[in-house]
Protein backbone atom coordinates (compact mmCIF):
# COMPACT_ATOMS: atom_id res chain seq x y z
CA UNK A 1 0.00 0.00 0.00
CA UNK A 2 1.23 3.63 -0.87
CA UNK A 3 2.24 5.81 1.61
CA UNK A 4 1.01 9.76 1.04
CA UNK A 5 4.82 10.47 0.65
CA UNK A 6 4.88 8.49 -2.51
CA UNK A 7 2.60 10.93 -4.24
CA UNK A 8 4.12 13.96 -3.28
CA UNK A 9 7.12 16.09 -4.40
CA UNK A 10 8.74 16.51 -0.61
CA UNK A 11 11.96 17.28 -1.96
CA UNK A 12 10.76 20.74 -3.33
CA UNK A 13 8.02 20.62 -0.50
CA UNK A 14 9.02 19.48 2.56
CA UNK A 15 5.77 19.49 4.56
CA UNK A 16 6.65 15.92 6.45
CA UNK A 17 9.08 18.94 8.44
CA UNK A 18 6.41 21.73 8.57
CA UNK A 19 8.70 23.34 11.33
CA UNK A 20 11.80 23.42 9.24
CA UNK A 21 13.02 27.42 8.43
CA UNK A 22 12.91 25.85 4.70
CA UNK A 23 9.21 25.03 4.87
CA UNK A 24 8.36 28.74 7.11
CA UNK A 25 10.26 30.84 4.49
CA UNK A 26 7.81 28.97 1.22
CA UNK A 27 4.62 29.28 3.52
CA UNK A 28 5.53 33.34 3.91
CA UNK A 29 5.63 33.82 0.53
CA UNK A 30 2.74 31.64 -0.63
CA UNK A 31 0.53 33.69 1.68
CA UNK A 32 1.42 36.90 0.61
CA UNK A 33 0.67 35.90 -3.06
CA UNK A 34 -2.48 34.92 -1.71
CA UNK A 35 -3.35 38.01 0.06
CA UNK A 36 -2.41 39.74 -3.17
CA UNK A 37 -3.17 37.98 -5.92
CA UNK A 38 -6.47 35.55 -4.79
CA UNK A 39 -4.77 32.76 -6.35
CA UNK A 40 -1.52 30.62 -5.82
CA UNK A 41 0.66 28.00 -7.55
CA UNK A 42 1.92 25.00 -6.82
CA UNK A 43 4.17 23.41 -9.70
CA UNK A 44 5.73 19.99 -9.61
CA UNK A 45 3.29 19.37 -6.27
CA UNK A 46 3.14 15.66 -6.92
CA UNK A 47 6.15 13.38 -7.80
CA UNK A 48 6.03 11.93 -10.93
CA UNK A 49 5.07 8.70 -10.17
CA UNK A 50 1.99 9.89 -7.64
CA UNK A 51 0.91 11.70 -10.63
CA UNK A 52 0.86 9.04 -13.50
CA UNK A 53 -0.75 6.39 -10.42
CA UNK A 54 -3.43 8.96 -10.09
CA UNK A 55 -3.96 9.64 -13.50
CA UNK A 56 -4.16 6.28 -14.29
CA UNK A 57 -6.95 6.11 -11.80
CA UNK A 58 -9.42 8.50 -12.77
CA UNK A 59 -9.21 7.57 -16.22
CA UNK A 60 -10.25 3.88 -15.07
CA UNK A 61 -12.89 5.37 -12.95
CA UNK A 62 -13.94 8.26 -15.66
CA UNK A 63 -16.82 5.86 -17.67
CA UNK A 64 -18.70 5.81 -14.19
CA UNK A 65 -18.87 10.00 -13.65
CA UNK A 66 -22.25 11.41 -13.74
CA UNK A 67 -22.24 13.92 -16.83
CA UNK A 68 -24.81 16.56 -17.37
CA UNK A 69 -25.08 19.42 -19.20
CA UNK A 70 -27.30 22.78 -17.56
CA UNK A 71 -27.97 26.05 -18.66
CA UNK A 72 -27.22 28.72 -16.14
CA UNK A 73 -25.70 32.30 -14.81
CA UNK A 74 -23.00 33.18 -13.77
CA UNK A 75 -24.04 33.88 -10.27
CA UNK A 76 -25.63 30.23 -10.00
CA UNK A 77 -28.64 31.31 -8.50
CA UNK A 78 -32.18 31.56 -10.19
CA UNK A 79 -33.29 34.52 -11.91
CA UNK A 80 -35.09 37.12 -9.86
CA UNK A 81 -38.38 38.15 -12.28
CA UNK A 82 -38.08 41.60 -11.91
CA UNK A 83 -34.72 42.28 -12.81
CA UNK A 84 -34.53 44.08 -16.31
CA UNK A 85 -33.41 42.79 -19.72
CA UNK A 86 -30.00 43.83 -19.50
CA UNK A 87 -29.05 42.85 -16.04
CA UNK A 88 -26.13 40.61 -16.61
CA UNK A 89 -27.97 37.75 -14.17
CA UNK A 90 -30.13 37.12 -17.10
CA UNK A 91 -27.10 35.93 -19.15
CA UNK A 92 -27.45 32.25 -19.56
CA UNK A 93 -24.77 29.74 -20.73
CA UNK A 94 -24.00 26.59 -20.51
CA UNK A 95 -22.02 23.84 -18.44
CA UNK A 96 -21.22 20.38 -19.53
CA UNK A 97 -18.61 18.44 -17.31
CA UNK A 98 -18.68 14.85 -15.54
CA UNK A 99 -18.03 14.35 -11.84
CA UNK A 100 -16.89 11.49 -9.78
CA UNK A 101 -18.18 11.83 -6.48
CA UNK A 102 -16.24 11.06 -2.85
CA UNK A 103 -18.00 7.72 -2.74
CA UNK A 104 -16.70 6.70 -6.30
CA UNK A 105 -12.90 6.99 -5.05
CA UNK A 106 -11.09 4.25 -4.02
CA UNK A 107 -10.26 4.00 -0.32
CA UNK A 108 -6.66 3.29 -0.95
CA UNK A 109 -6.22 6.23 -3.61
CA UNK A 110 -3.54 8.72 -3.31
CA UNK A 111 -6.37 11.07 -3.74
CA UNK A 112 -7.54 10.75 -0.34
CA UNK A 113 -4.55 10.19 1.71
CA UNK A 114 -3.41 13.95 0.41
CA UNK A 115 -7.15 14.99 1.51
CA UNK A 116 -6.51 13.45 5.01
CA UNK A 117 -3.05 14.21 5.56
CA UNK A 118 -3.37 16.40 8.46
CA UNK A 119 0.46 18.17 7.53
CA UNK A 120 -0.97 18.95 3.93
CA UNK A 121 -4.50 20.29 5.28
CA UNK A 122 -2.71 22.64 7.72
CA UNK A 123 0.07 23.65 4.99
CA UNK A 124 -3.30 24.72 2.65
CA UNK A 125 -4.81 26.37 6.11
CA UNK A 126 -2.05 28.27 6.77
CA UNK A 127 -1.93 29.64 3.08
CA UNK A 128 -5.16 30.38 3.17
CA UNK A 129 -5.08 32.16 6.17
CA UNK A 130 -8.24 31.86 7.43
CA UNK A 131 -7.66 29.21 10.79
CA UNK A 132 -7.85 25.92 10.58
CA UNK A 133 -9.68 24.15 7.95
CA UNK A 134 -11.96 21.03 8.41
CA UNK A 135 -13.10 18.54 6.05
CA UNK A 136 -16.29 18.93 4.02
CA UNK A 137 -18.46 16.68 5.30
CA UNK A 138 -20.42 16.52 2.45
CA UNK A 139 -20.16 12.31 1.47
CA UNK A 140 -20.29 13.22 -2.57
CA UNK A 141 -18.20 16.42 -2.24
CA UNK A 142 -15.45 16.27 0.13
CA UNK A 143 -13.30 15.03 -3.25
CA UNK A 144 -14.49 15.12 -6.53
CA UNK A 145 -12.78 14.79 -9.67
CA UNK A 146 -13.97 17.20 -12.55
CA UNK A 147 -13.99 14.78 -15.82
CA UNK A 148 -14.36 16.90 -19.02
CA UNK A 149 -14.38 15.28 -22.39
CA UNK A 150 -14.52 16.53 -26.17
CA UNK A 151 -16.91 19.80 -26.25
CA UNK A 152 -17.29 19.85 -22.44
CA UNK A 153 -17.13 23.36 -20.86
CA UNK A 154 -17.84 25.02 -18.04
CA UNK A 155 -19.31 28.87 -18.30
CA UNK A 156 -18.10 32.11 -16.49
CA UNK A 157 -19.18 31.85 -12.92
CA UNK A 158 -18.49 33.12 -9.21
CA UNK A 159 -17.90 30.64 -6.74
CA UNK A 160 -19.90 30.30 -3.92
CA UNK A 161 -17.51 28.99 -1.28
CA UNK A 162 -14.77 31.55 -0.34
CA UNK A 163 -11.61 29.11 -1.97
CA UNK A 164 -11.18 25.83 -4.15
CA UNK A 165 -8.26 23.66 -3.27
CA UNK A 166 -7.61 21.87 -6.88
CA UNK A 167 -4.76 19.30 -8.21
CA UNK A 168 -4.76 19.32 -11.94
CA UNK A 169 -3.92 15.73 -13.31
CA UNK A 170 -4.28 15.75 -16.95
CA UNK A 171 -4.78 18.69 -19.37
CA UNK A 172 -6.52 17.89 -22.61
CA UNK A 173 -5.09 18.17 -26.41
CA UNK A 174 -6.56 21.77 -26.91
CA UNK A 175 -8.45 23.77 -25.38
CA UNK A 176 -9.18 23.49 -21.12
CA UNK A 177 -7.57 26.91 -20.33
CA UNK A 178 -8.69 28.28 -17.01
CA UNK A 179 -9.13 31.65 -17.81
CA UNK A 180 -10.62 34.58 -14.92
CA UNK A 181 -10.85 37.93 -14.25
CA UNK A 182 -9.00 38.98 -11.03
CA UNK A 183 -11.54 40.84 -8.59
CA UNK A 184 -13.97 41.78 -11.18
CA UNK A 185 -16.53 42.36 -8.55
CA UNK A 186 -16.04 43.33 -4.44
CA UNK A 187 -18.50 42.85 -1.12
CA UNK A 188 -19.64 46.51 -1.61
CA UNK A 189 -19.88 46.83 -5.85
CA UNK A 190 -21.12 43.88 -8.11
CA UNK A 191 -19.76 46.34 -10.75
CA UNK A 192 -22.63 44.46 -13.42
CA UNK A 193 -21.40 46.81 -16.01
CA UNK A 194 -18.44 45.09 -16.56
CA UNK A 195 -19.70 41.57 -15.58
CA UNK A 196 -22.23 41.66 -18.41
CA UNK A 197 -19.79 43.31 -21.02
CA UNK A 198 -17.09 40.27 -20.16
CA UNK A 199 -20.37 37.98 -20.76
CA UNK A 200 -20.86 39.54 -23.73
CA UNK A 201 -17.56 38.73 -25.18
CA UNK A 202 -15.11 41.54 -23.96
CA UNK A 203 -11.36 40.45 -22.99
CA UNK A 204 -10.80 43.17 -20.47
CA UNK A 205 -8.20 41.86 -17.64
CA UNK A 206 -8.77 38.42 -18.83
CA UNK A 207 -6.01 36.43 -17.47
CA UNK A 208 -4.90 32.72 -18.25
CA UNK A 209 -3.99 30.39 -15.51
CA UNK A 210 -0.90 28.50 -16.40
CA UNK A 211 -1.42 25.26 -14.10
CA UNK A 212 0.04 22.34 -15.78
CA UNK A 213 -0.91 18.25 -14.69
CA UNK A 214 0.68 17.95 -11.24
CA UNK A 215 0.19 21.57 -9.67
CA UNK A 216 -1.54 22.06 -6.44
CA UNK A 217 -3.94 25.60 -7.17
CA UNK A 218 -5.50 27.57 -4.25
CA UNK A 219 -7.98 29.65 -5.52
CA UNK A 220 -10.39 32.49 -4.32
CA UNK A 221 -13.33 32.63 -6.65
CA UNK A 222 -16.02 34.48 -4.64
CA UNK A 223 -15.33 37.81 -6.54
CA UNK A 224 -12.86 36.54 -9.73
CA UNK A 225 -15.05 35.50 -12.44
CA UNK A 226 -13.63 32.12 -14.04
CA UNK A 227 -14.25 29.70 -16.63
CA UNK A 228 -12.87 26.38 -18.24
CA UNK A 229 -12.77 26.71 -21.86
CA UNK A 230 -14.08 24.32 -24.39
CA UNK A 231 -12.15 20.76 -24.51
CA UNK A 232 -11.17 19.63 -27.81
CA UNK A 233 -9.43 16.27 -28.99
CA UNK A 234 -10.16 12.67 -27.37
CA UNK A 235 -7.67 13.36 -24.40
CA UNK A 236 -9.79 14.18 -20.94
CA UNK A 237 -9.52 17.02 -18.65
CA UNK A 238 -8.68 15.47 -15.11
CA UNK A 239 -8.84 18.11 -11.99
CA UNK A 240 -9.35 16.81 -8.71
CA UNK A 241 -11.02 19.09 -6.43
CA UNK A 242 -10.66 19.06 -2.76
CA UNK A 243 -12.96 20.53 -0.31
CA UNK A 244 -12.66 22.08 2.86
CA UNK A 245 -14.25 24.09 5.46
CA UNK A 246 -13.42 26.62 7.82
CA UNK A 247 -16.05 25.56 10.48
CA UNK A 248 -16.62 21.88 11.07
CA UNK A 249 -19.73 19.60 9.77
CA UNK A 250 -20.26 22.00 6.69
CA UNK A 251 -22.18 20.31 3.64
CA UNK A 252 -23.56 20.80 0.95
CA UNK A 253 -27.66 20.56 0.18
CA UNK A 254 -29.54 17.91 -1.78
CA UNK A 255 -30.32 20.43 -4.50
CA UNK A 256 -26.52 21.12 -5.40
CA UNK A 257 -25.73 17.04 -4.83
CA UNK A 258 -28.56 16.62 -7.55
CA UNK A 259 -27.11 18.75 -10.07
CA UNK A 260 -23.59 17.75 -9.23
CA UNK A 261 -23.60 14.20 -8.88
CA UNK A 262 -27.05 13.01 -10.30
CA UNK A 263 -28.21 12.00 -7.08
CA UNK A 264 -28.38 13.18 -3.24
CA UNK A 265 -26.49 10.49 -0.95
């Protein structure tokens, strides 16, 4: 059986010593990227070997993701009937992606001793810098792996948890760029001028997220627009997604398990 070590690159990050001045002086300057930029890079986070076993993997266990295809804002909420024509809520596109849900990963995978690895969840927490983090307790969305395929694509969109914790495993042949728009919005302005205009096809401040198959991503999505652009070629989009809480026994709602997974439990 594989230790967690095996799947991770610990000689360019040591988190087995989390004390170690090595390990303080990369956790300083992660967390000041995230304070400033919303978004931070890992490169090389897995070892070679992790990342081929996991790929491997999810591409045995891709056939049995649930797939569907919505239509859909970018604020993923419903549309309130009042609002008028040009608000940029009424913007609909859509989403087409498969999922594999917690349940569908094997107890033994790599995926899930990283998720449990209590050095690696308080490396992330102390990035984020936000306290300690606790496991969703969500059964179908602690981990998920995103599964896209030829002509899958997910739509500009605000997230509605405060940070994703993401490991990309495979890119695609063409196509799958993670694209955003840093801050387009705050708490106090939704600024919907220049949501709707970027809806409508403008490439103001659009920024490309240069992630290659083995990176660990934190990412704050609340108020940075984002979307996945459309996969081309035969070659599947793998991105496992990890998620995490800042209080504990946080979950999600049958409603979003439905559209997620196909099914609530």
């Amino acid at each position: 059986m594989r230790s967690v070590e095996y799947f991770l690159n610990l000689e360019r990050y040591p988190l087995h010593q989390p004390e170690s001045p090595r390990t303080q002086e990369m956790l300083a300057a992660f967390q000041k990227q995230m304070r400033e930029e919303g978004v931070c890079v890992l490169p090389e986070f897995l070892s070679p070997a992790g990342l081929q076993e996991l790929v491997a993997e999810s591409e045995q266990k891709a056939s049995e993701c649930y797939h569907n295809t919505v239509h859909g804002n970018a604020y993923l909420e419903e549309i309130p009937k009042d609002l008028p024509s040009h608000h940029p809520m009424r913007l609909e596109d859509r989403t087409a992606l498969g999922v594999l849900a917690y349940d569908q990963i094997p107890n033994e995978s790599g995926l899930r001793k990283i998720y449990q690895w209590k050095n690696f969840v308080d490396f992330v927490g102390k990035i984020i810098g936000r306290g300690p983090l606790y496991e969703y307790a969500c059964p179908l969305g602690a981990i998920n792996v995103a599964v896209m395929k030829d002509q899958d694509y997910l739509r500009w969109h605000f997230d509605q948890s405060d940070f994703v914790v993401s490991v990309n495993l495979q890119d695609p042949v063409k196509g799958g760029k993670f694209e955003y728009v840093r801050n387009i919005r705050s708490k106090n302005d939704p600024c919907y001028d220049d949501v709707r205009n970027l809806l409508q096809g403008s490439r103001k401040n659009v920024e490309e997220l240069h992630n290659p198959p083995g990176c660990l991503v934190l990412f704050e999505g609340r108020y940075t627009i984002h979307r996945v652009t459309e996969i081309q070629g035969e070659k599947l989009r793998l991105i496992a997604l990890y998620g995490y809480a800042l209080e504990p026994n946080v979950t999600s709602t049958d409603y979003l398990r439905q559209i997620r997974y196909g099914r609530t439990h």
